[in-house]
Protein backbone atom coordinates (compact mmCIF):
# COMPACT_ATOMS: atom_id res chain seq x y z
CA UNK A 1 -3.65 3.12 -10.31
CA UNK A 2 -5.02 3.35 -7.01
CA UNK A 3 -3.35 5.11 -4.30
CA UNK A 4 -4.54 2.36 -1.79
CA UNK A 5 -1.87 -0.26 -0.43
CA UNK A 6 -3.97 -3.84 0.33
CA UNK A 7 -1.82 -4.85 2.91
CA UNK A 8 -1.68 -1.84 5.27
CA UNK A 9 -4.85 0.63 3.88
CA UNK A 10 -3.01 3.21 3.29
CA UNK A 11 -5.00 5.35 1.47
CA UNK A 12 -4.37 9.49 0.68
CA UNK A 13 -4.79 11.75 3.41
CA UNK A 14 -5.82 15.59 2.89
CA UNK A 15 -5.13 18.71 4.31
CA UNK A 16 -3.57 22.54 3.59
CA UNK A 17 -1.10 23.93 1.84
CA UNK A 18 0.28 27.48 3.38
CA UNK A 19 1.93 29.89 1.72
CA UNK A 20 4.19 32.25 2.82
CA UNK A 21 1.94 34.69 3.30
CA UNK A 22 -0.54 32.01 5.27
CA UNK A 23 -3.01 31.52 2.53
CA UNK A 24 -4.71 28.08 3.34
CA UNK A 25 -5.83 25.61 0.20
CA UNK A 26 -6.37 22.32 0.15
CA UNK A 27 -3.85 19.88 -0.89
CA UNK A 28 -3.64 15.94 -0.67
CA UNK A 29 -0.60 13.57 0.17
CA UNK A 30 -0.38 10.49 -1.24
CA UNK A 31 1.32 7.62 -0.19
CA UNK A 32 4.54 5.88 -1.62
CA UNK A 33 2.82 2.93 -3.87
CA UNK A 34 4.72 0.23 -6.10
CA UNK A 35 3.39 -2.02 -8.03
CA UNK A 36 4.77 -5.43 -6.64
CA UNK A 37 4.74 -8.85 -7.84
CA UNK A 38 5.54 -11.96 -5.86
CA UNK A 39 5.96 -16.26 -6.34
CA UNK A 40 3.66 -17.73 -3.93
CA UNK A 41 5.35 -21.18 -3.63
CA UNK A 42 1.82 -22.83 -2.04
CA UNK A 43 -0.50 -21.41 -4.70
CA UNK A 44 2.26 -22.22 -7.35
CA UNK A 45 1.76 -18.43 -9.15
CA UNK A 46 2.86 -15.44 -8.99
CA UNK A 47 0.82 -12.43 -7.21
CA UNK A 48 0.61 -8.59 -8.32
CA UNK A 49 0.32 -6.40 -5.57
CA UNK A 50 -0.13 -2.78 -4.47
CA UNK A 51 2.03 -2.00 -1.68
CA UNK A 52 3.41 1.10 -0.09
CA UNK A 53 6.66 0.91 0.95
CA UNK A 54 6.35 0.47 4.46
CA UNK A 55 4.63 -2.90 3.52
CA UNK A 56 7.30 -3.73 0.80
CA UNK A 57 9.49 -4.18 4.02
CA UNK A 58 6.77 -6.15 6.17
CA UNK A 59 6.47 -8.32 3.32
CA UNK A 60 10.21 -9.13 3.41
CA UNK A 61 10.03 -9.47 7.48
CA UNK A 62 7.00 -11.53 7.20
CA UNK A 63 6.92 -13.25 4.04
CA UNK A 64 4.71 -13.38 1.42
CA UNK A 65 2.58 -16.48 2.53
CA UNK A 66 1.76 -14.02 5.45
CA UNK A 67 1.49 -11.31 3.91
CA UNK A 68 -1.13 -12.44 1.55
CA UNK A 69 -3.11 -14.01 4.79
CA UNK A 70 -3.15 -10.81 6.19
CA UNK A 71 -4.72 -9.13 2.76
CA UNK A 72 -7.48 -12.01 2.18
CA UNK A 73 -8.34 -11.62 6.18
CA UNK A 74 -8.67 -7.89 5.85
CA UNK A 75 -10.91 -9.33 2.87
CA UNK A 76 -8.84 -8.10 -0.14
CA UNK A 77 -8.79 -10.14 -3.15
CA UNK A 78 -5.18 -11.93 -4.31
């Protein structure tokens, strides 16, 4: 699985891990991805999606018929 969400873009972001004794190596967070799956009443189908959970709540303030014109106009595929 991807660590990518297709509505926001959040992908992982890098940086370094110190130690106590200020030792620097690299280290990555990722973000917090679910897979999702949703009805979309105009397409008549349900929808699996990758979303983080930041965009698990848009989705719910939004709705989905929004949400998914969002992802096709960043030019994801649904």
């Amino acid at each position: 699985m991807s660590a990518h969400c297709q509505l926001t873009g959040t992908a992982p972001v890098s940086g370094n891990r110190v130690s106590h004794s200020h030792r620097r190596t690299r280290r990555r967070w990722n973000p917090n991805i679910h897979n999702r799956r949703y009805w979309l009443p105009s397409e008549g189908r349900s929808v699996r999606l990758t979303l983080s959970a930041r965009a698990i709540k848009t989705v719910d303030a939004i709705g989905i018929e929004a949400a998914v014109a969002r992802i096709r106009a960043r030019g994801g595929k649904v």
